[in-house]
Protein backbone atom coordinates (compact mmCIF):
# COMPACT_ATOMS: atom_id res chain seq x y z
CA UNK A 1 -40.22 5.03 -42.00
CA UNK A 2 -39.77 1.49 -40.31
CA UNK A 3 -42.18 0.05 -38.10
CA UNK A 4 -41.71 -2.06 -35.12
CA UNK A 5 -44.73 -4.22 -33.68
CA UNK A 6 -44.14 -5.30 -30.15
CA UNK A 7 -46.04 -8.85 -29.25
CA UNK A 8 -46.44 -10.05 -25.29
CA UNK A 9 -46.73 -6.31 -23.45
CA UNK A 10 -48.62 -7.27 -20.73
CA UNK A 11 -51.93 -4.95 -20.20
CA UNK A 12 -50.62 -3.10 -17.43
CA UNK A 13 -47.36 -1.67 -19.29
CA UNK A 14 -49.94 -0.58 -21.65
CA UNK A 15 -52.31 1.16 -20.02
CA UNK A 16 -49.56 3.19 -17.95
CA UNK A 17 -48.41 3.81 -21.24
CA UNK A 18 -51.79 5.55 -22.44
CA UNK A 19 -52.00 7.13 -18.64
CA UNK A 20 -48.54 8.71 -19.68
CA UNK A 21 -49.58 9.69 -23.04
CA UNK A 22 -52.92 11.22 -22.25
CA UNK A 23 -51.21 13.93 -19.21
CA UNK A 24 -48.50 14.41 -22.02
CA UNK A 25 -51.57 15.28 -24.43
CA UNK A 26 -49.96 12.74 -27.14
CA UNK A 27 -51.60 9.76 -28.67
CA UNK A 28 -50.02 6.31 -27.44
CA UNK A 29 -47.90 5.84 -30.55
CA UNK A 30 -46.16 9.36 -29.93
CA UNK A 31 -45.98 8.66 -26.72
CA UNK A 32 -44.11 4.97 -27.43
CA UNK A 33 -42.12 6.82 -30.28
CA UNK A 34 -40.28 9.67 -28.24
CA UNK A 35 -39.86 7.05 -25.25
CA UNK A 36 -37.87 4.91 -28.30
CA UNK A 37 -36.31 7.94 -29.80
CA UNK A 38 -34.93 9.10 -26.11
CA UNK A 39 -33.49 5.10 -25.56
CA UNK A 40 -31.71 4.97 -28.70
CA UNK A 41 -30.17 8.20 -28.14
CA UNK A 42 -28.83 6.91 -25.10
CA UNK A 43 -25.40 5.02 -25.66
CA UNK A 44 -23.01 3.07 -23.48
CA UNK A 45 -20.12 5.40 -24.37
CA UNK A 46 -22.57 8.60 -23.15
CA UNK A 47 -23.43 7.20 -20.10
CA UNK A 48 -19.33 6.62 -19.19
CA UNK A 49 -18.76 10.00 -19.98
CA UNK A 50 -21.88 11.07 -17.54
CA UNK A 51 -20.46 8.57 -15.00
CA UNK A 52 -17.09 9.97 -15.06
CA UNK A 53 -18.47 13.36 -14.75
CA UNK A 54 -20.01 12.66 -11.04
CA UNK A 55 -17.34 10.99 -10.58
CA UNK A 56 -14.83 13.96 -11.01
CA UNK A 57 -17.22 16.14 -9.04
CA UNK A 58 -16.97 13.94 -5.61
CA UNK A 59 -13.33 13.30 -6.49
CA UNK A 60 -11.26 12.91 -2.89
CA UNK A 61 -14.35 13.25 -0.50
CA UNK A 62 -15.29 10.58 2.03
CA UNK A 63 -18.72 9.51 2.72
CA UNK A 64 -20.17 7.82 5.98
CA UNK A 65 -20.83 4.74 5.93
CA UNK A 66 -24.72 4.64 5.19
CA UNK A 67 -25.44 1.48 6.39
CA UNK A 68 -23.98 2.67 10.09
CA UNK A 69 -25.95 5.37 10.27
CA UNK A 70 -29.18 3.74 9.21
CA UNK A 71 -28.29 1.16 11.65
CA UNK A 72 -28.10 4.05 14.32
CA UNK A 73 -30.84 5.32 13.11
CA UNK A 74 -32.91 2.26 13.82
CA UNK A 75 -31.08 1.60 17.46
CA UNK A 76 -33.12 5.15 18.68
């Protein structure tokens, strides 16, 4: 198996890291290793394909204008 060492994480990224680890019940490099695994599995031509899919799904409806309304919203 490869290995990957990752130099200038600053201290904070870390510890959330073993926060997230620890309520997952995993050790920090299983943690970091499935968060790597997920990434890679993610690829520009899935995400298109997910994109297009909302997409299709709000196909001819209109939307308010949410910056009106939040404006209104505001005015009250």
């Amino acid at each position: 198996m490869a290995q990957i060492l990752v130099r200038g994480l600053d201290e904070s990224v870390v510890a959330r890291l073993r926060k997230r680890a620890r309520r997952e019940g995993h050790s920090l490099q299983s943690e970091v290793r499935s968060i790597l695994e997920q990434a890679a599995r993610v690829d520009a031509e899935s995400a298109l394909r997910l994109a297009d899919r909302i997409r299709s799904r709000f196909k001819g409806r209109e939307f308010d204008d949410s910056a009106e309304l939040i404006h209104e919203d505001r005015e009250r």
